[in-house]
N, C-alpha and C. Protein backbone atom coordinates (compact mmCIF):
# COMPACT_ATOMS: atom_id res chain seq x y z
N UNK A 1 -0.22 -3.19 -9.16
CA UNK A 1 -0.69 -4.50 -9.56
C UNK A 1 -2.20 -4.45 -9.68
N UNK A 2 -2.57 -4.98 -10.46
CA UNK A 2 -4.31 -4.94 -10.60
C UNK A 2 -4.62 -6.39 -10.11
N UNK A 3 -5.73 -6.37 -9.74
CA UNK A 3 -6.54 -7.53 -8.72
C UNK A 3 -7.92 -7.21 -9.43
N UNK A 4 -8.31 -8.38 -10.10
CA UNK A 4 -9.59 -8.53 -10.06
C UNK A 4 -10.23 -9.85 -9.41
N UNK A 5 -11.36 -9.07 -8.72
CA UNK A 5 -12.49 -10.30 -7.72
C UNK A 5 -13.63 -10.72 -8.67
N UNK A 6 -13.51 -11.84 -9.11
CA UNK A 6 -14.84 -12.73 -9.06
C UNK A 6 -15.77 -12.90 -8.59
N UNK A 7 -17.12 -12.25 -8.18
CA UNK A 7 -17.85 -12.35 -6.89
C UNK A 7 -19.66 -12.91 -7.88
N UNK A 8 -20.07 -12.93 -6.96
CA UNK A 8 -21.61 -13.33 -6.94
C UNK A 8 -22.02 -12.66 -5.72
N UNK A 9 -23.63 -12.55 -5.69
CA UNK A 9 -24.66 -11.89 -5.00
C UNK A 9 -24.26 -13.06 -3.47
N UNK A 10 -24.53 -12.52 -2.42
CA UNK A 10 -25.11 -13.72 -1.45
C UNK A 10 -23.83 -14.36 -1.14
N UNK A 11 -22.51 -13.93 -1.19
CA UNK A 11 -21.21 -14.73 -1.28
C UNK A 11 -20.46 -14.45 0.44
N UNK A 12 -20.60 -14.83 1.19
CA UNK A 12 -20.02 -14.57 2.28
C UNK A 12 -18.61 -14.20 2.38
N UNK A 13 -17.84 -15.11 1.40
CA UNK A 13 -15.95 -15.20 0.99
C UNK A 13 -15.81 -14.25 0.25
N UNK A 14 -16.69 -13.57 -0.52
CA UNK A 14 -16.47 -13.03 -1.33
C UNK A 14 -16.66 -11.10 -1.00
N UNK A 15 -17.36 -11.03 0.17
CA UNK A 15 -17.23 -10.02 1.01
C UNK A 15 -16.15 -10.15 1.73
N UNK A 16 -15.58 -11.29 2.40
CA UNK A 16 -14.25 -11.11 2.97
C UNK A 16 -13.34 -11.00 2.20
N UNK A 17 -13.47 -11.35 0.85
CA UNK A 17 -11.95 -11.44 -0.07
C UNK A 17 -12.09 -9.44 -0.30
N UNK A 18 -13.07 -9.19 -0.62
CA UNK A 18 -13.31 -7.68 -1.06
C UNK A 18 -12.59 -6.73 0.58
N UNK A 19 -12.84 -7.24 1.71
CA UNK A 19 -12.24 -6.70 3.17
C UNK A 19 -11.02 -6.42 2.97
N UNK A 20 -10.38 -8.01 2.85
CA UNK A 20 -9.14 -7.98 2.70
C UNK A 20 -8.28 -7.27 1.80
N UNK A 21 -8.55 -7.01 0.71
CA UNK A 21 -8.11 -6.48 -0.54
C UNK A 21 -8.02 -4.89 -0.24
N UNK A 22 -9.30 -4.55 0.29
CA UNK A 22 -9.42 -3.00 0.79
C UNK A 22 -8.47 -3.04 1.98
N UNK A 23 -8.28 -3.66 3.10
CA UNK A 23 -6.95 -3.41 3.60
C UNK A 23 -5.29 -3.18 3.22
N UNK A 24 -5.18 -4.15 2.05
CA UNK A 24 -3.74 -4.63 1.48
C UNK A 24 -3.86 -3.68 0.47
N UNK A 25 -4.61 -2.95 0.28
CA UNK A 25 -4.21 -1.74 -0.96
C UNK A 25 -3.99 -0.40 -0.10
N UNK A 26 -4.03 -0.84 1.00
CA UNK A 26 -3.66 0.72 1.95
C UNK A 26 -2.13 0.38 2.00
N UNK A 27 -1.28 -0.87 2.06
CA UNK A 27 -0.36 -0.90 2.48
C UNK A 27 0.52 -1.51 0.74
N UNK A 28 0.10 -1.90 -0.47
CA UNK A 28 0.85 -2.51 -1.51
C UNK A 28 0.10 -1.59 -2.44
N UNK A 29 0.76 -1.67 -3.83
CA UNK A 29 0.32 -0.76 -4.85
C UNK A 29 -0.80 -1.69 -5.56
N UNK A 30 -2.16 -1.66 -5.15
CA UNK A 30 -2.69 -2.37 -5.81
C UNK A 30 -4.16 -1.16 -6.19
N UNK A 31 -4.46 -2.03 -7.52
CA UNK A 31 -6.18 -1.73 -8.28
C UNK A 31 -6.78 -2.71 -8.34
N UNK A 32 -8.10 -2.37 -7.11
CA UNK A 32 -8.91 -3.77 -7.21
C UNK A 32 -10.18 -3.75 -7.66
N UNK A 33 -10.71 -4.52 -8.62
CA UNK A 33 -11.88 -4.26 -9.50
C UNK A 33 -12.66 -5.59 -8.99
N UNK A 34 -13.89 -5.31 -9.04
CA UNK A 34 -15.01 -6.77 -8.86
C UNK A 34 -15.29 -6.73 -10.48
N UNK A 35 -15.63 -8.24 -10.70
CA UNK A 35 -16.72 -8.45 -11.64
C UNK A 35 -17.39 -9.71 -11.04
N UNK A 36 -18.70 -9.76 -11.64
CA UNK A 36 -19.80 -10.56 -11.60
C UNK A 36 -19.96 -12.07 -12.64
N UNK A 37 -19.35 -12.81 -11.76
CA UNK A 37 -18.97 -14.34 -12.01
C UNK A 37 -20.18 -14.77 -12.80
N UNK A 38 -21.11 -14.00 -12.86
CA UNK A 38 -22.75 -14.52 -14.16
C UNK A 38 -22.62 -13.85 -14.90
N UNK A 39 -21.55 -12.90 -15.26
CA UNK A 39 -21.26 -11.89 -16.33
C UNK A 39 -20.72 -12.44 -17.89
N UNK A 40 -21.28 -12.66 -18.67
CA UNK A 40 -20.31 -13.11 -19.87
C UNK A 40 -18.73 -13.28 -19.52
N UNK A 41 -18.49 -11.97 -19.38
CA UNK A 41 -16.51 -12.01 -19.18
C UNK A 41 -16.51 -12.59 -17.97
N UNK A 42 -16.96 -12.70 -16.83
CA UNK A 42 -17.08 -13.28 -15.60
C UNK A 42 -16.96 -14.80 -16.08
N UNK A 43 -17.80 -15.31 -16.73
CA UNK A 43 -18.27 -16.26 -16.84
C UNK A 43 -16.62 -17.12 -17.25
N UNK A 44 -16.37 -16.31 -18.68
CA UNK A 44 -14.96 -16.47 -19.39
C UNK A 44 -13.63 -16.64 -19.03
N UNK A 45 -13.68 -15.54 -17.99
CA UNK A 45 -12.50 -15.76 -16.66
C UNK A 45 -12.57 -16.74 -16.30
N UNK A 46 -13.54 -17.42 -15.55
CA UNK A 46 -13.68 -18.30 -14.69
C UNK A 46 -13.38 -19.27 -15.71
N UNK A 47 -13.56 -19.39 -16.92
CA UNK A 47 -13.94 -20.81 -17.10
C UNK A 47 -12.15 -21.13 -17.50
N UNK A 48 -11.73 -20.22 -18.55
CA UNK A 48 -10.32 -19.70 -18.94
C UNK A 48 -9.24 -20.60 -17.90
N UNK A 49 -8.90 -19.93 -16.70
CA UNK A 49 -8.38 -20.74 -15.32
C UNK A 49 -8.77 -21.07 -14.42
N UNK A 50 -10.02 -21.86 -14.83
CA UNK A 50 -10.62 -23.05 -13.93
C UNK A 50 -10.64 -22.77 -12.52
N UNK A 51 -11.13 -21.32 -12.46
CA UNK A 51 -12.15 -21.03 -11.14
C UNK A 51 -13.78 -21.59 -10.80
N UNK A 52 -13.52 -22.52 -9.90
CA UNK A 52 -14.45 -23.57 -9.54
C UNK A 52 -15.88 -22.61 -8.93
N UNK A 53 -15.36 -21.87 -8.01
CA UNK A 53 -16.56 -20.83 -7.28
C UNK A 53 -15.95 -19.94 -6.83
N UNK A 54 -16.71 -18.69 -6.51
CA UNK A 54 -16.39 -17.42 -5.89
C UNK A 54 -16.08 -17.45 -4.74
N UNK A 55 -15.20 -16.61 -4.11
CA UNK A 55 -14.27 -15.41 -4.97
C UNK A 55 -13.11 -16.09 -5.74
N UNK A 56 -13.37 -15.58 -6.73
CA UNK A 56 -11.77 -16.17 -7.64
C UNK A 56 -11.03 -14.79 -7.99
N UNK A 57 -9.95 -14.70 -6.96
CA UNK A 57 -8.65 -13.47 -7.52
C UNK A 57 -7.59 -13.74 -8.58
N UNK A 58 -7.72 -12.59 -8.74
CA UNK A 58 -7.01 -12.89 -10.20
C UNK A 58 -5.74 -11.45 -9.82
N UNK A 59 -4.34 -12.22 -9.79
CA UNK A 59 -3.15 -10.69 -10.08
C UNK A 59 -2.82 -10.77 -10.99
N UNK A 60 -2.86 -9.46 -11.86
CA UNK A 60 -2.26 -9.19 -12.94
C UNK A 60 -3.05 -10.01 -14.01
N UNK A 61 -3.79 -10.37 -13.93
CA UNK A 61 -4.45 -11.28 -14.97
C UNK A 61 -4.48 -12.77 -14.83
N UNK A 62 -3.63 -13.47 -13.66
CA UNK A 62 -3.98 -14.80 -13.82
C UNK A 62 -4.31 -15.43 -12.62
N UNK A 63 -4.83 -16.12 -12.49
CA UNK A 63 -5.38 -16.30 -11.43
C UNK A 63 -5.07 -16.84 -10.18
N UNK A 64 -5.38 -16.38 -9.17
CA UNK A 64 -4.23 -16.53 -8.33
C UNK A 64 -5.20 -17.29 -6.81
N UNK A 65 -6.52 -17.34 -6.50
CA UNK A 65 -7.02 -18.37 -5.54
C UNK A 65 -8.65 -18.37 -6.10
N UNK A 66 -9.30 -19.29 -5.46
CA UNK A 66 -10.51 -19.22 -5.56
C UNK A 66 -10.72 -20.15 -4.20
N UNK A 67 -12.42 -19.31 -3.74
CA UNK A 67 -12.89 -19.90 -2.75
C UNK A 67 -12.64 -19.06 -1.36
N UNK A 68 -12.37 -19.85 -0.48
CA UNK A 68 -12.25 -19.17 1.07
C UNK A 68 -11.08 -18.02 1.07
N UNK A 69 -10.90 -16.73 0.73
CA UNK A 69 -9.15 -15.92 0.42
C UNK A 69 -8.68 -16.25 1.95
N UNK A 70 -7.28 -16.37 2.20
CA UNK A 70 -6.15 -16.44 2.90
C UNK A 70 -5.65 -14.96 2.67
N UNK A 71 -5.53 -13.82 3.49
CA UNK A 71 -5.18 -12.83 4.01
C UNK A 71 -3.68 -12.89 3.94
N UNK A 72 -2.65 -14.46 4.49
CA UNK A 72 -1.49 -14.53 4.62
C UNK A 72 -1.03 -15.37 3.68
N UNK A 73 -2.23 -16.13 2.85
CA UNK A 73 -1.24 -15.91 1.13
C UNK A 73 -0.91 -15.04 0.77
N UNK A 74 -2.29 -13.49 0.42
CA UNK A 74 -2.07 -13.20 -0.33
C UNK A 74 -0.64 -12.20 -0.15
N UNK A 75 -0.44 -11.80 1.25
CA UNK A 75 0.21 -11.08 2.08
C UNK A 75 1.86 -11.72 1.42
N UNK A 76 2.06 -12.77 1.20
CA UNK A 76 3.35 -13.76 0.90
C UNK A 76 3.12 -12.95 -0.68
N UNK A 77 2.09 -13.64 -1.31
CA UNK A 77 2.27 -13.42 -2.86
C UNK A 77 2.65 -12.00 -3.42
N UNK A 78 2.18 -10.84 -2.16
CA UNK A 78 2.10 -9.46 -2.68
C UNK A 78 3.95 -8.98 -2.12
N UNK A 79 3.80 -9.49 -1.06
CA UNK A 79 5.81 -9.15 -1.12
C UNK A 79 6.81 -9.76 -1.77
N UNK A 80 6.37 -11.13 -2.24
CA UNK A 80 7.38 -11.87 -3.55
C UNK A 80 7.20 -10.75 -4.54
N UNK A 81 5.67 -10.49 -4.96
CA UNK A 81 6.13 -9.28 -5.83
C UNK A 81 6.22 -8.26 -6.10
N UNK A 82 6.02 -7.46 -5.02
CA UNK A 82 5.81 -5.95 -4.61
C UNK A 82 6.92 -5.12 -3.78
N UNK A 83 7.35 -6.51 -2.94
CA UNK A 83 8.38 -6.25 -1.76
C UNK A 83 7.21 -5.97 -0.34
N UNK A 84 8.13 -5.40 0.64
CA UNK A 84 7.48 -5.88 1.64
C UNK A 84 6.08 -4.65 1.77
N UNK A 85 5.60 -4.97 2.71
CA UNK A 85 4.29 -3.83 2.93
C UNK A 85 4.78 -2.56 3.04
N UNK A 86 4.46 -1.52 2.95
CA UNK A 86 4.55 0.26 3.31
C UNK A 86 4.21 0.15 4.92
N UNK A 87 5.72 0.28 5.97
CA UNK A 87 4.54 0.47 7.33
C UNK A 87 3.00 1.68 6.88
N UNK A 88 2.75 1.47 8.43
CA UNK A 88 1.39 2.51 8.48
C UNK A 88 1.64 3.72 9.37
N UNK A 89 2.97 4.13 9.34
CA UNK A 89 3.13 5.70 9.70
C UNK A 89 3.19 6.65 9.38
């Protein structure tokens, strides 16, 4: 599954959404890319599905939270479609 982050400079959520993501790709098949929410295409994304502020995740292309990330959304959203996590043994 590809994951792209929405981020800006100075973003506190947006270092935790990037934490989280680097954890949940040790355990789900994911590719997680940043772009820069002042970026033209940044800009476009955001405006496209009405991502209000950073971090805005996006699976598979649509967008899937913006703002403070939830660890145990995304944890729900990635086994509806991934199935469950890979233990860690």
């Amino acid at each position: 599954m590809d994951v792209v982050v929405l981020t800006q400079e100075n973003c506190a959520f947006c270092e935790l959404a990037k934490e989280i993501l680097a954890r949940l790709a040790a355990e789900y098949p994911l590719t997680v890319a940043t772009l820069d929410l002042g970026s033209p295409e940044g800009q476009a994304l955001a405006l496209r599905d009405g991502v209000l502020f950073p971090p805005g995740i996006f699976l598979d292309g649509a967008a899937f939270s913006y703002g403070r990330p939830s660890e145990r959304k995304l944890r729900r959203e990635l086994d509806r479609r991934c199935g469950p996590a890979r233990s860690a043994t």
